[in-house]
PDB file of N, CA and C in Angstrom:
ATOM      1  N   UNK A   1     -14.328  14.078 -32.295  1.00  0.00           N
ATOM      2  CA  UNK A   1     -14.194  13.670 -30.898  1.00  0.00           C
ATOM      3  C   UNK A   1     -15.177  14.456 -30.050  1.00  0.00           C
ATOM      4  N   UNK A   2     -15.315  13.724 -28.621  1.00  0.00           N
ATOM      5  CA  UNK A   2     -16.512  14.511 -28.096  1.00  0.00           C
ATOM      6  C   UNK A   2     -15.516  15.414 -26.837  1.00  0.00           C
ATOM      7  N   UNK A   3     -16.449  16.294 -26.280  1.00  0.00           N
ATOM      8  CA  UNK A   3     -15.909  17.330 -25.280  1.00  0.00           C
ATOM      9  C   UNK A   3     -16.678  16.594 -24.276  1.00  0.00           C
ATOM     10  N   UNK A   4     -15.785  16.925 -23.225  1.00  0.00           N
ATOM     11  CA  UNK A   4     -16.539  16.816 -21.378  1.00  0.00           C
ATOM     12  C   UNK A   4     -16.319  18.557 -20.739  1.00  0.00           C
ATOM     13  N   UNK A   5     -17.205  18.875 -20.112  1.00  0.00           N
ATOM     14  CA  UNK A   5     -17.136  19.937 -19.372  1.00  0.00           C
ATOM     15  C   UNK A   5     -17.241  19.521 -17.795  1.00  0.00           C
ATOM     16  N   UNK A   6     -16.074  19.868 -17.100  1.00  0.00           N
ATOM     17  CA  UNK A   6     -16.432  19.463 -15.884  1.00  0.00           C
ATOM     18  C   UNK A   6     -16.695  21.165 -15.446  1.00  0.00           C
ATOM     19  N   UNK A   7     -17.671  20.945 -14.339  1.00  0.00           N
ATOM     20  CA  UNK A   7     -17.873  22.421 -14.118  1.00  0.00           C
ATOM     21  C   UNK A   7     -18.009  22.023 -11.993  1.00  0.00           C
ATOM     22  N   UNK A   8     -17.845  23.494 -11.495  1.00  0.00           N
ATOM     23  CA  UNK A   8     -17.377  23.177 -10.292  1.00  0.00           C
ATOM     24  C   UNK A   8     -16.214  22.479  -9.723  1.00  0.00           C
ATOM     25  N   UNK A   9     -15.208  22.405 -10.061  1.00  0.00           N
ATOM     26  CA  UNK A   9     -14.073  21.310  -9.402  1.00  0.00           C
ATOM     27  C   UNK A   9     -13.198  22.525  -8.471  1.00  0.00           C
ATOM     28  N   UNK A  10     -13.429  21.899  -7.466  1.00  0.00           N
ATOM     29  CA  UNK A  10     -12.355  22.762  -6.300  1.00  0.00           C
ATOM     30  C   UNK A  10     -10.948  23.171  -7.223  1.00  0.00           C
ATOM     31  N   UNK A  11     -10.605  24.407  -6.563  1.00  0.00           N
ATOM     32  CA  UNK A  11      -9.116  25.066  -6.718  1.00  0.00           C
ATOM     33  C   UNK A  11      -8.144  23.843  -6.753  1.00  0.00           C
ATOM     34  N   UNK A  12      -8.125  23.265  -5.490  1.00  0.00           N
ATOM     35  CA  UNK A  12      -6.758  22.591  -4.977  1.00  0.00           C
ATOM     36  C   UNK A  12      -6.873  21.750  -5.941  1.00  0.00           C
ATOM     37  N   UNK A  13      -7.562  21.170  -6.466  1.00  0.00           N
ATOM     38  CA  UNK A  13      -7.939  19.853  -7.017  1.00  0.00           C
ATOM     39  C   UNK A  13      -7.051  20.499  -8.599  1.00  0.00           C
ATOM     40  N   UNK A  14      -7.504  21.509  -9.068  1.00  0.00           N
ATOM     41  CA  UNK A  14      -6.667  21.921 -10.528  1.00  0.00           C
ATOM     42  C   UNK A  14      -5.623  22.026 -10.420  1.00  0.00           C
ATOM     43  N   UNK A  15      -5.358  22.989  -9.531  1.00  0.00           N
ATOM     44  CA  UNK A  15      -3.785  23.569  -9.209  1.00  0.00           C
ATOM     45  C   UNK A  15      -3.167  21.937  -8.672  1.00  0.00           C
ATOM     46  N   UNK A  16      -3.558  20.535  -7.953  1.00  0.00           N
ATOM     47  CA  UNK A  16      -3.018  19.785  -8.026  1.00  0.00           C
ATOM     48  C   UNK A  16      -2.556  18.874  -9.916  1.00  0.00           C
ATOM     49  N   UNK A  17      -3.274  19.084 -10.516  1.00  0.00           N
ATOM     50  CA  UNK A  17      -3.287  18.261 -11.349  1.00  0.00           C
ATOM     51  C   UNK A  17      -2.772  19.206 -12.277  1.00  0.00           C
ATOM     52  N   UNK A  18      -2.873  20.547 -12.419  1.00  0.00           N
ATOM     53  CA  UNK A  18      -1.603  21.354 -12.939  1.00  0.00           C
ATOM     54  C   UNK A  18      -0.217  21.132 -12.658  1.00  0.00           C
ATOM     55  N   UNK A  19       0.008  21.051 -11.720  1.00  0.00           N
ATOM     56  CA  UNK A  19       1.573  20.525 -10.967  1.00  0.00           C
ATOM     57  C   UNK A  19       1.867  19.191 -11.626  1.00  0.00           C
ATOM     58  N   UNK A  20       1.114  17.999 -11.514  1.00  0.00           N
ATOM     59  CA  UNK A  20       0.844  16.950 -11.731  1.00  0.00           C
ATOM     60  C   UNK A  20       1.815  16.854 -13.565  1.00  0.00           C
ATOM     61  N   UNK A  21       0.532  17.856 -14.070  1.00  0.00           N
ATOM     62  CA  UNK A  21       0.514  17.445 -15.586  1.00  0.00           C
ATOM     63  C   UNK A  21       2.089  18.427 -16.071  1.00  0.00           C
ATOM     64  N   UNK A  22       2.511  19.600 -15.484  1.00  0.00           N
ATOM     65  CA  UNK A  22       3.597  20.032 -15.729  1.00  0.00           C
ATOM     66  C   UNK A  22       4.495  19.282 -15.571  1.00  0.00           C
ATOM     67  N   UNK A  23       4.882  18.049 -14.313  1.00  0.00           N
ATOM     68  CA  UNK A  23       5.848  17.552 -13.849  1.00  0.00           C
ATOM     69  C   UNK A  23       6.334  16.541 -15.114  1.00  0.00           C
ATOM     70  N   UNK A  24       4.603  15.814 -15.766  1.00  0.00           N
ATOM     71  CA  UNK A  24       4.974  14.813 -17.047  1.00  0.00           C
ATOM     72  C   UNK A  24       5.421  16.199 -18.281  1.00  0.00           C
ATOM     73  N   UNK A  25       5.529  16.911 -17.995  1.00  0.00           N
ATOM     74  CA  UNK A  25       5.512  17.822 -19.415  1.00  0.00           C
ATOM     75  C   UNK A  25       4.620  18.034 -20.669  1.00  0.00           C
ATOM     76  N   UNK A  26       3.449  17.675 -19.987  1.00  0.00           N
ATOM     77  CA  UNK A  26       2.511  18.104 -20.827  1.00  0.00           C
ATOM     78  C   UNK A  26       1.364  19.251 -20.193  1.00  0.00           C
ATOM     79  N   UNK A  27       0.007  19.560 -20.632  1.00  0.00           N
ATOM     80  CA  UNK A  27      -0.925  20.283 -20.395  1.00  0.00           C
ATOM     81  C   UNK A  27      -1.527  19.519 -19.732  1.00  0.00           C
ATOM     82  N   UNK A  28      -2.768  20.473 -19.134  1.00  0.00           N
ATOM     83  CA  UNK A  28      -3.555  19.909 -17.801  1.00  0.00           C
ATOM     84  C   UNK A  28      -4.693  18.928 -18.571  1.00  0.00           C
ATOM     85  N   UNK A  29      -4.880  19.325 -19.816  1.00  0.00           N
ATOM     86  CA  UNK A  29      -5.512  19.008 -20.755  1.00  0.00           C
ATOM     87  C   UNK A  29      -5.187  17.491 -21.339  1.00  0.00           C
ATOM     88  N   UNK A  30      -4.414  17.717 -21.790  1.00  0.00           N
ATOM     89  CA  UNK A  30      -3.366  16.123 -22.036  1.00  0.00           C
ATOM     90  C   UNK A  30      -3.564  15.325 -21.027  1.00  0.00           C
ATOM     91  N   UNK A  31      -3.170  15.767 -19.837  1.00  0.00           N
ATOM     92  CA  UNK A  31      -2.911  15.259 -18.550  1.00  0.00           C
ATOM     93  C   UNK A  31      -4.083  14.274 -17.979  1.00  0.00           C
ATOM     94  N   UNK A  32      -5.270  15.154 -18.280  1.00  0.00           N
ATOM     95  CA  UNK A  32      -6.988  15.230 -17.980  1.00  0.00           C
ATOM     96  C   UNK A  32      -7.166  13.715 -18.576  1.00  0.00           C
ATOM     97  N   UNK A  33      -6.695  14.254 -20.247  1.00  0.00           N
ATOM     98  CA  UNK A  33      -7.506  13.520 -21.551  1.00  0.00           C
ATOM     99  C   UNK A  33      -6.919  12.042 -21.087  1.00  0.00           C
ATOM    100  N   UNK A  34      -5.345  11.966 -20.357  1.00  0.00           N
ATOM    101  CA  UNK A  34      -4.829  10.306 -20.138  1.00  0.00           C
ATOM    102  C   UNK A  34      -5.360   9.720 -18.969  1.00  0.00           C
ATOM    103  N   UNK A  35      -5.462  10.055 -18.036  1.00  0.00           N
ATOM    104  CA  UNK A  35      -6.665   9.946 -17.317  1.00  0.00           C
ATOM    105  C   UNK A  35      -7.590   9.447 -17.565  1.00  0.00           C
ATOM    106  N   UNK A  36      -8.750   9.812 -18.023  1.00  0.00           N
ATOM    107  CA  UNK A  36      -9.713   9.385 -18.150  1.00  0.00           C
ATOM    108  C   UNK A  36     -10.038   8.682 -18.917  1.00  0.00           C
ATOM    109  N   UNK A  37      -8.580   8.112 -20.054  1.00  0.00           N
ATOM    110  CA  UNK A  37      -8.708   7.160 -21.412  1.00  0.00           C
ATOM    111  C   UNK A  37      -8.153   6.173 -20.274  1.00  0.00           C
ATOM    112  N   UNK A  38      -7.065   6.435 -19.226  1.00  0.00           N
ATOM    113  CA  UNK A  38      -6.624   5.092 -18.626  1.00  0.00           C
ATOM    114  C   UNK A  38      -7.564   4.762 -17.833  1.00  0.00           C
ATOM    115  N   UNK A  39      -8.798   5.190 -17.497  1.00  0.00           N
ATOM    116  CA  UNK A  39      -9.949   5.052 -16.568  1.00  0.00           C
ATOM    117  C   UNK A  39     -10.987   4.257 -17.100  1.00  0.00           C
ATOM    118  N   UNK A  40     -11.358   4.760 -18.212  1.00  0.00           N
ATOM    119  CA  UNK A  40     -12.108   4.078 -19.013  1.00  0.00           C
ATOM    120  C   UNK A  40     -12.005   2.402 -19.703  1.00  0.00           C
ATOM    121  N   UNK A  41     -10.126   2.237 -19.779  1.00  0.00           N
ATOM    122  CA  UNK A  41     -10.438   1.293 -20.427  1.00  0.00           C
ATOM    123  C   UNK A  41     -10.802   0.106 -19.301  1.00  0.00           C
ATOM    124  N   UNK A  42     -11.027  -0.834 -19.712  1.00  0.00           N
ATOM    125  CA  UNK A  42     -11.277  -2.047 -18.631  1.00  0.00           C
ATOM    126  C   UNK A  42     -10.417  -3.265 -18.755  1.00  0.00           C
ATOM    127  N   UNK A  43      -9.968  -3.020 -17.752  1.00  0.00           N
ATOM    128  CA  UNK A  43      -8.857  -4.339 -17.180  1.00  0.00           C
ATOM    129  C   UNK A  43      -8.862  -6.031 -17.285  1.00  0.00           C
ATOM    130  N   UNK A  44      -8.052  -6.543 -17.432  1.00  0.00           N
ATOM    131  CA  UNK A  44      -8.722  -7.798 -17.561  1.00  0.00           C
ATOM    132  C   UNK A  44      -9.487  -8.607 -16.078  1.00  0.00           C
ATOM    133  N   UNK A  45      -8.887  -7.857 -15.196  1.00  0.00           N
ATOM    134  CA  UNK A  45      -9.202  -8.088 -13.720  1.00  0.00           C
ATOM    135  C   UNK A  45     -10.235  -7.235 -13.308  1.00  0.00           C
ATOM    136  N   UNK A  46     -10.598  -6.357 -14.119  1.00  0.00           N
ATOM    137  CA  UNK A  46     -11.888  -5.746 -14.194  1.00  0.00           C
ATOM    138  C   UNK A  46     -12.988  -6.625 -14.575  1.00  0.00           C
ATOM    139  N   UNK A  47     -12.912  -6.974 -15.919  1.00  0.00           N
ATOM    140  CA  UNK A  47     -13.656  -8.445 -16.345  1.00  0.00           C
ATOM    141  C   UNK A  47     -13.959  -9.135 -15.513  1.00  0.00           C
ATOM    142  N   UNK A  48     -13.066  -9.571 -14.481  1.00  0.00           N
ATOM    143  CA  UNK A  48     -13.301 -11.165 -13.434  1.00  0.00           C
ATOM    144  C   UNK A  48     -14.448 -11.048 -12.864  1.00  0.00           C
ATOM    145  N   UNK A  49     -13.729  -9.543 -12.069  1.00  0.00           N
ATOM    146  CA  UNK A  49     -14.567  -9.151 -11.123  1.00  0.00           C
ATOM    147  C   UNK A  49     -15.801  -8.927 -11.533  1.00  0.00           C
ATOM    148  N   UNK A  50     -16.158  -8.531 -12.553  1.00  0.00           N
ATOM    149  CA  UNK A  50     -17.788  -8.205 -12.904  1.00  0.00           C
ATOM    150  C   UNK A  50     -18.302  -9.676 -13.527  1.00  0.00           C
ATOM    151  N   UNK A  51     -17.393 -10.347 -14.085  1.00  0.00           N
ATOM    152  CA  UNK A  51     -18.102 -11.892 -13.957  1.00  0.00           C
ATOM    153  C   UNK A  51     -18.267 -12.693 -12.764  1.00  0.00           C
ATOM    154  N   UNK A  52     -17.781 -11.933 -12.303  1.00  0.00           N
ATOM    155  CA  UNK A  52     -17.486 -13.282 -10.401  1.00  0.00           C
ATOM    156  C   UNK A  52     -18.566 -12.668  -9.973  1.00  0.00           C
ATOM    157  N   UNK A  53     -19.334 -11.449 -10.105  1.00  0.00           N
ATOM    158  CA  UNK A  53     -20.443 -10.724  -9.262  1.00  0.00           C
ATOM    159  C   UNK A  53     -21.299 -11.242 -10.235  1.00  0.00           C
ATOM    160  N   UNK A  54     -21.499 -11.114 -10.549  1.00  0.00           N
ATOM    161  CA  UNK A  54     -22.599 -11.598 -11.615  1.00  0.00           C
ATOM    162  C   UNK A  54     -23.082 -13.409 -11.505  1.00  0.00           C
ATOM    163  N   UNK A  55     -22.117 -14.250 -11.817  1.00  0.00           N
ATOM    164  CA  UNK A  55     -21.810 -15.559 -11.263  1.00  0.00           C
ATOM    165  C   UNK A  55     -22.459 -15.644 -10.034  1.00  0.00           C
ATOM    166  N   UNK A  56     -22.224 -14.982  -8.841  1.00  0.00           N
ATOM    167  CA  UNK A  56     -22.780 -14.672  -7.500  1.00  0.00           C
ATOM    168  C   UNK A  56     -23.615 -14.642  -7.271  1.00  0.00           C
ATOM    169  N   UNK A  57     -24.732 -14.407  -7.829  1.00  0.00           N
ATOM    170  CA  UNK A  57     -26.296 -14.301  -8.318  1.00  0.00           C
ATOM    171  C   UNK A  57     -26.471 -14.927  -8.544  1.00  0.00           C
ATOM    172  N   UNK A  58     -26.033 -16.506  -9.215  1.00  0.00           N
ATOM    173  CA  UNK A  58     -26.485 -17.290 -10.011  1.00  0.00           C
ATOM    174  C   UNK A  58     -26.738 -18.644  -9.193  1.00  0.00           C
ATOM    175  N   UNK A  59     -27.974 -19.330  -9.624  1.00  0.00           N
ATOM    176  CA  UNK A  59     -27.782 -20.649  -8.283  1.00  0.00           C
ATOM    177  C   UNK A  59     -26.890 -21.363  -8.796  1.00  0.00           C
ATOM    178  N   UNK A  60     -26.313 -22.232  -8.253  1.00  0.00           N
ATOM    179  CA  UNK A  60     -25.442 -23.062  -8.138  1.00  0.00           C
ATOM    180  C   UNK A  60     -25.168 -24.023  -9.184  1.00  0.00           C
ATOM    181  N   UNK A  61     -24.648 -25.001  -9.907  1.00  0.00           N
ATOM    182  CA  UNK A  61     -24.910 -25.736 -10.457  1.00  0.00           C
ATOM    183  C   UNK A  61     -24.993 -27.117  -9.452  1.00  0.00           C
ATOM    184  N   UNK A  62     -25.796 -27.811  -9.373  1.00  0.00           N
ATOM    185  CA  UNK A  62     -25.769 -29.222  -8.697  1.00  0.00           C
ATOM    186  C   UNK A  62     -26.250 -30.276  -9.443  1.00  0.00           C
ATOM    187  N   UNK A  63     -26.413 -30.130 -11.088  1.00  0.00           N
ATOM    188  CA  UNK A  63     -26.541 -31.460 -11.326  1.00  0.00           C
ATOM    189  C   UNK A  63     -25.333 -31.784 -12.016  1.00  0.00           C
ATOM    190  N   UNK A  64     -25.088 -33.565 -12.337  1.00  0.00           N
ATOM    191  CA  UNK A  64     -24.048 -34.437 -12.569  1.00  0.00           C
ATOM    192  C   UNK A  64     -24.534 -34.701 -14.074  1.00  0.00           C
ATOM    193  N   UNK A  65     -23.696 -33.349 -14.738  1.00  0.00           N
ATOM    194  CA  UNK A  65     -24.479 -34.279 -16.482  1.00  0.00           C
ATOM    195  C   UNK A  65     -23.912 -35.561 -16.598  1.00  0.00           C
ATOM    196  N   UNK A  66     -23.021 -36.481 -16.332  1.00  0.00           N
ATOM    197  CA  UNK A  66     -22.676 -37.567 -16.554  1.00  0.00           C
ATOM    198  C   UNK A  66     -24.181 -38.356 -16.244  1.00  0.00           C
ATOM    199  N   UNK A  67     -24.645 -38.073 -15.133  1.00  0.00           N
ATOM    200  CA  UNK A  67     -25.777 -38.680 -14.831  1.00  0.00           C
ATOM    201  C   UNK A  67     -26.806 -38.918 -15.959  1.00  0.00           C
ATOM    202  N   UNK A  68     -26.356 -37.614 -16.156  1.00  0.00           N
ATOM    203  CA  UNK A  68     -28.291 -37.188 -16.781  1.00  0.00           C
ATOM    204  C   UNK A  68     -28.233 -38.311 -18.082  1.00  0.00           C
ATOM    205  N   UNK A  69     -27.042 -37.267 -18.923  1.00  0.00           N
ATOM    206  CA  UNK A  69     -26.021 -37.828 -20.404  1.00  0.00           C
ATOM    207  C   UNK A  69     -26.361 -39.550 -20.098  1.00  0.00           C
ATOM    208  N   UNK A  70     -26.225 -40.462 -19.003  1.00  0.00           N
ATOM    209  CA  UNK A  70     -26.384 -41.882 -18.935  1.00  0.00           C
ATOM    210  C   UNK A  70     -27.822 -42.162 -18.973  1.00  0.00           C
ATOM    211  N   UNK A  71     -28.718 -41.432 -17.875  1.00  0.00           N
ATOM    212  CA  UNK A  71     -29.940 -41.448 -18.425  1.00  0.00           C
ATOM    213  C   UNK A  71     -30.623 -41.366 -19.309  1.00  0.00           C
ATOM    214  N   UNK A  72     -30.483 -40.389 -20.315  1.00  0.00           N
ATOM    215  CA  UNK A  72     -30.635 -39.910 -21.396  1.00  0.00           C
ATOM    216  C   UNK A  72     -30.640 -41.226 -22.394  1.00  0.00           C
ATOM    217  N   UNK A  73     -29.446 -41.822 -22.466  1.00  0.00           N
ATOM    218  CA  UNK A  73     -28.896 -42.931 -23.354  1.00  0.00           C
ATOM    219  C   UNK A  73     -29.583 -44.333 -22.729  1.00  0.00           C
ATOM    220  N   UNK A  74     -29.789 -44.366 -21.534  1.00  0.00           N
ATOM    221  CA  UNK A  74     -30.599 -45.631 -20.967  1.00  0.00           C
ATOM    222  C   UNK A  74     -32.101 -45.897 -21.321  1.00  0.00           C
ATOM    223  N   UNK A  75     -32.983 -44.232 -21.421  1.00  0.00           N
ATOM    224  CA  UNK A  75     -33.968 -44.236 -21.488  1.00  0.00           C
ATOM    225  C   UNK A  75     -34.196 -44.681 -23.309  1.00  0.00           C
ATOM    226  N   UNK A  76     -32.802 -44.001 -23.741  1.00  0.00           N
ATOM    227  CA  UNK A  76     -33.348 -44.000 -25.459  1.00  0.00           C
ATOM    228  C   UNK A  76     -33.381 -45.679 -25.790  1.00  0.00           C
ATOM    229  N   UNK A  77     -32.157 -46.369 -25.098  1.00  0.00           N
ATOM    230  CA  UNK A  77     -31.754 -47.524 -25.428  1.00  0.00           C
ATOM    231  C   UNK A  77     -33.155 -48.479 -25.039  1.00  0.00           C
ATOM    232  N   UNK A  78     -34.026 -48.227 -24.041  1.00  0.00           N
ATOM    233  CA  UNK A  78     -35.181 -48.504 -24.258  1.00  0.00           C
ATOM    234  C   UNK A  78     -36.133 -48.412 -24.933  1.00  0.00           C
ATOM    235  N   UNK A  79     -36.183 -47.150 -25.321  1.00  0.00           N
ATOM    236  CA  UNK A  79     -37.366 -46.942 -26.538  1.00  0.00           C
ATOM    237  C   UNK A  79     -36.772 -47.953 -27.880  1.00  0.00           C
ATOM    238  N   UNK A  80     -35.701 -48.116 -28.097  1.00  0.00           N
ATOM    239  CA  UNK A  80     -35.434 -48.710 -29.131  1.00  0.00           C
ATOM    240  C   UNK A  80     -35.575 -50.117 -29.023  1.00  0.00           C
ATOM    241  N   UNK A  81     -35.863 -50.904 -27.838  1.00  0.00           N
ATOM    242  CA  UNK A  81     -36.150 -51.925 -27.302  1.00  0.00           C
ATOM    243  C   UNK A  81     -37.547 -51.793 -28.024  1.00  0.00           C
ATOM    244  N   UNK A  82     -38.418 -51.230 -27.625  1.00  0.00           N
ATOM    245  CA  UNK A  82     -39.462 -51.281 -27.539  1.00  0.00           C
ATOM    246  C   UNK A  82     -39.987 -50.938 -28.818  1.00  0.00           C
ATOM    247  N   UNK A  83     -39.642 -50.021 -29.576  1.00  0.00           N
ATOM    248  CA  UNK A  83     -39.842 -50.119 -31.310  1.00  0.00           C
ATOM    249  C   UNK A  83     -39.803 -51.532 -31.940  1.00  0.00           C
ATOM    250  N   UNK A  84     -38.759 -52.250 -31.370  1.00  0.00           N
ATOM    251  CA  UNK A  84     -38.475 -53.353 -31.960  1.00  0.00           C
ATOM    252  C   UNK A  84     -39.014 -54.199 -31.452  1.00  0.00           C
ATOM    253  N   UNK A  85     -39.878 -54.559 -30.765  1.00  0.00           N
ATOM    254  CA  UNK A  85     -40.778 -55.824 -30.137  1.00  0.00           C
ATOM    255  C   UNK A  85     -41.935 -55.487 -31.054  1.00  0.00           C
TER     256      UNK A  85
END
C-alpha cells in the first residue's frame, strides 16, 4: 500500500478530527484512511455530472437519421435502377 504525508495542517484541524475519529472509536489514522477511501470513490451522480459537462461541449445533435436512413435507401434504390437499364 502507498503512504500520503500531509505536512503543514493547522492544530485545530487535527485536534478536530482527533475528537472526530475517537468519537467513531477508532484512530486518527483509520479515521484519515476512511475519508479519503470515501472521497475517492466516485458516485454514480458523480458520473452524470462529469458526463453532462462534457455533453455541454458538444454541438448539438440536429440531424433526423430517419431522414438520412430514407435517403440513403432512395439513393441506393436508384443506383439499382440504373445498373439494371
Amino acid at each position: 500500500m502507498a503512504q500520503v504525508l500531509v505536512r503543514q495542517v493547522e492544530e485545530v484541524v487535527v485536534d478536530s478530527l482527533k475528537r472526530k475519529a475517537a468519537a467513531r472509536g477508532t484512530s486518527l489514522e483509520g479515521y484519515v484512511r476512511d475519508l479519503m477511501t470515501r472521497d475517492a470513490v466516485e458516485t454514480r451522480s458523480d458520473i452524470v455530472a462529469r458526463l453532462r459537462a462534457r455533453m455541454a461541449d458538444q454541438p448539438a445533435q440536429t440531424s433526423d437519421t430517419t431522414a438520412l436512413l430514407r435517403a440513403m435507401r432512395d439513393g441506393a434504390d436508384e443506383l439499382e435502377g440504373d445498373e439494371a437499364a
